[in-house]
Protein backbone atom coordinates (compact mmCIF):
# COMPACT_ATOMS: atom_id res chain seq x y z
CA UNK A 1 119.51 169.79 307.09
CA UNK A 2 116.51 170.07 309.19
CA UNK A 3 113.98 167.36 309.41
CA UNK A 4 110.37 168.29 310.36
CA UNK A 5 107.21 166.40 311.12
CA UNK A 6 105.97 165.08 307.98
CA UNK A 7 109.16 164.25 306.06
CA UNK A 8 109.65 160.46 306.53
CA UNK A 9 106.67 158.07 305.15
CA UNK A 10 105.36 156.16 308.20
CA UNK A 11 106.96 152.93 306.88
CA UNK A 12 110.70 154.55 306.95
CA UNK A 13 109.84 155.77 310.90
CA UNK A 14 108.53 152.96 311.84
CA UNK A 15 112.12 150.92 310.42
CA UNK A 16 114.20 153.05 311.85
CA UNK A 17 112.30 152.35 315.45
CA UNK A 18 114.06 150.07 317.82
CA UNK A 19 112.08 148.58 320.86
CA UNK A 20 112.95 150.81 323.39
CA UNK A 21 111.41 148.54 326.46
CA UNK A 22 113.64 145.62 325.28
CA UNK A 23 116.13 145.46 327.90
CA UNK A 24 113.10 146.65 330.68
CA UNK A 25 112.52 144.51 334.24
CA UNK A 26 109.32 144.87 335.84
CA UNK A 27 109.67 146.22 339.37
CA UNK A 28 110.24 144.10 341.95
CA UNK A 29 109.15 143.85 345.78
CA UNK A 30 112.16 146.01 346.87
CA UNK A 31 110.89 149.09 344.65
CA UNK A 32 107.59 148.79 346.21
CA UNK A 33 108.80 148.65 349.75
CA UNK A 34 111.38 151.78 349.22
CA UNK A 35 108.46 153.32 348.41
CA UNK A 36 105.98 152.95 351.09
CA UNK A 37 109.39 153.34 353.20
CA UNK A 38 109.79 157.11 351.91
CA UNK A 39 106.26 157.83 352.45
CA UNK A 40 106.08 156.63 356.03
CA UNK A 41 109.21 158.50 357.05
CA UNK A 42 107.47 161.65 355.25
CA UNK A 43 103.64 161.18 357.33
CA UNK A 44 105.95 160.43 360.12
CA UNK A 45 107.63 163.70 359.61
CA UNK A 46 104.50 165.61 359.16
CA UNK A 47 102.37 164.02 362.05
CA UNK A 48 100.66 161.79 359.92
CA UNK A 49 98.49 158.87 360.88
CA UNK A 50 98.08 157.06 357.78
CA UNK A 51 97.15 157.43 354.09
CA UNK A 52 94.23 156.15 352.17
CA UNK A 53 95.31 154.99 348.50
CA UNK A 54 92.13 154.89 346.84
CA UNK A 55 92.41 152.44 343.43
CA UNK A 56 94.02 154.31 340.03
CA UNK A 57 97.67 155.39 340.11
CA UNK A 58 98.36 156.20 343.65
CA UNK A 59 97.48 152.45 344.39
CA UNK A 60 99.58 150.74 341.63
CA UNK A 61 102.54 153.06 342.39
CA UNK A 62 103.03 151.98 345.98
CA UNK A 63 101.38 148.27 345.66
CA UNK A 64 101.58 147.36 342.26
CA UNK A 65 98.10 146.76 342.80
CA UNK A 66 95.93 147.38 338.62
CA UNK A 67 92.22 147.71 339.87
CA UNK A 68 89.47 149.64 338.15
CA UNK A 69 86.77 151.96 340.13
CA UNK A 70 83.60 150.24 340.87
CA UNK A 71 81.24 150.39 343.19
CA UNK A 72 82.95 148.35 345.56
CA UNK A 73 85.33 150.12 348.29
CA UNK A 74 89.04 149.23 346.94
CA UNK A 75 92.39 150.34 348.39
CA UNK A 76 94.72 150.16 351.04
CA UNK A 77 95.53 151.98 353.74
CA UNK A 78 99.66 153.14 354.38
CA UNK A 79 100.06 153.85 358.15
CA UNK A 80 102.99 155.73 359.42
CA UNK A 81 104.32 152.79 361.13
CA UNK A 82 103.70 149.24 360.23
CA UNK A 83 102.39 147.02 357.31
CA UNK A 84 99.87 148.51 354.47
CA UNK A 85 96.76 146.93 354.63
């Protein structure tokens, strides 16, 4: 039998949910480092110099960093060689 969207009353779906972040570690330092790791072997690669990561989603996915725009200058800067800053 095929089920569509709509069949089940929200409290059956929602029963029949498990918590699917149970068993979930936040990242640690090593993820982080991999990462900025890749991405200076790839600017190194390419002639790169460095990379801005301005703050949103390219600055919490190699820092770990959550800021929010303002009018304030936030970010860090990746060289191709040496510590992010």
């Amino acid at each position: 039998m095929t089920h569509g969207v709509g069949i089940a009353k929200v409290e059956d779906a929602l029963a029949g949910s498990s918590d699917m972040t149970a068993d979930i570690e936040p990242m640690g330092l090593q993820e982080y480092q991999a990462r900025i790791q890749k991405a200076q072997t790839l600017m190194q690669a390419q002639g790169i110099d460095a990379m801005y990561l301005n703050v949103g989603t390219n600055l919490t996915y190699f820092t770990g960093l959550q800021w929010y725009p303002s009018e304030r200058l936030v970010g860090a800067v990746v060289p191709a060689d040496g510590n992010v800053t």
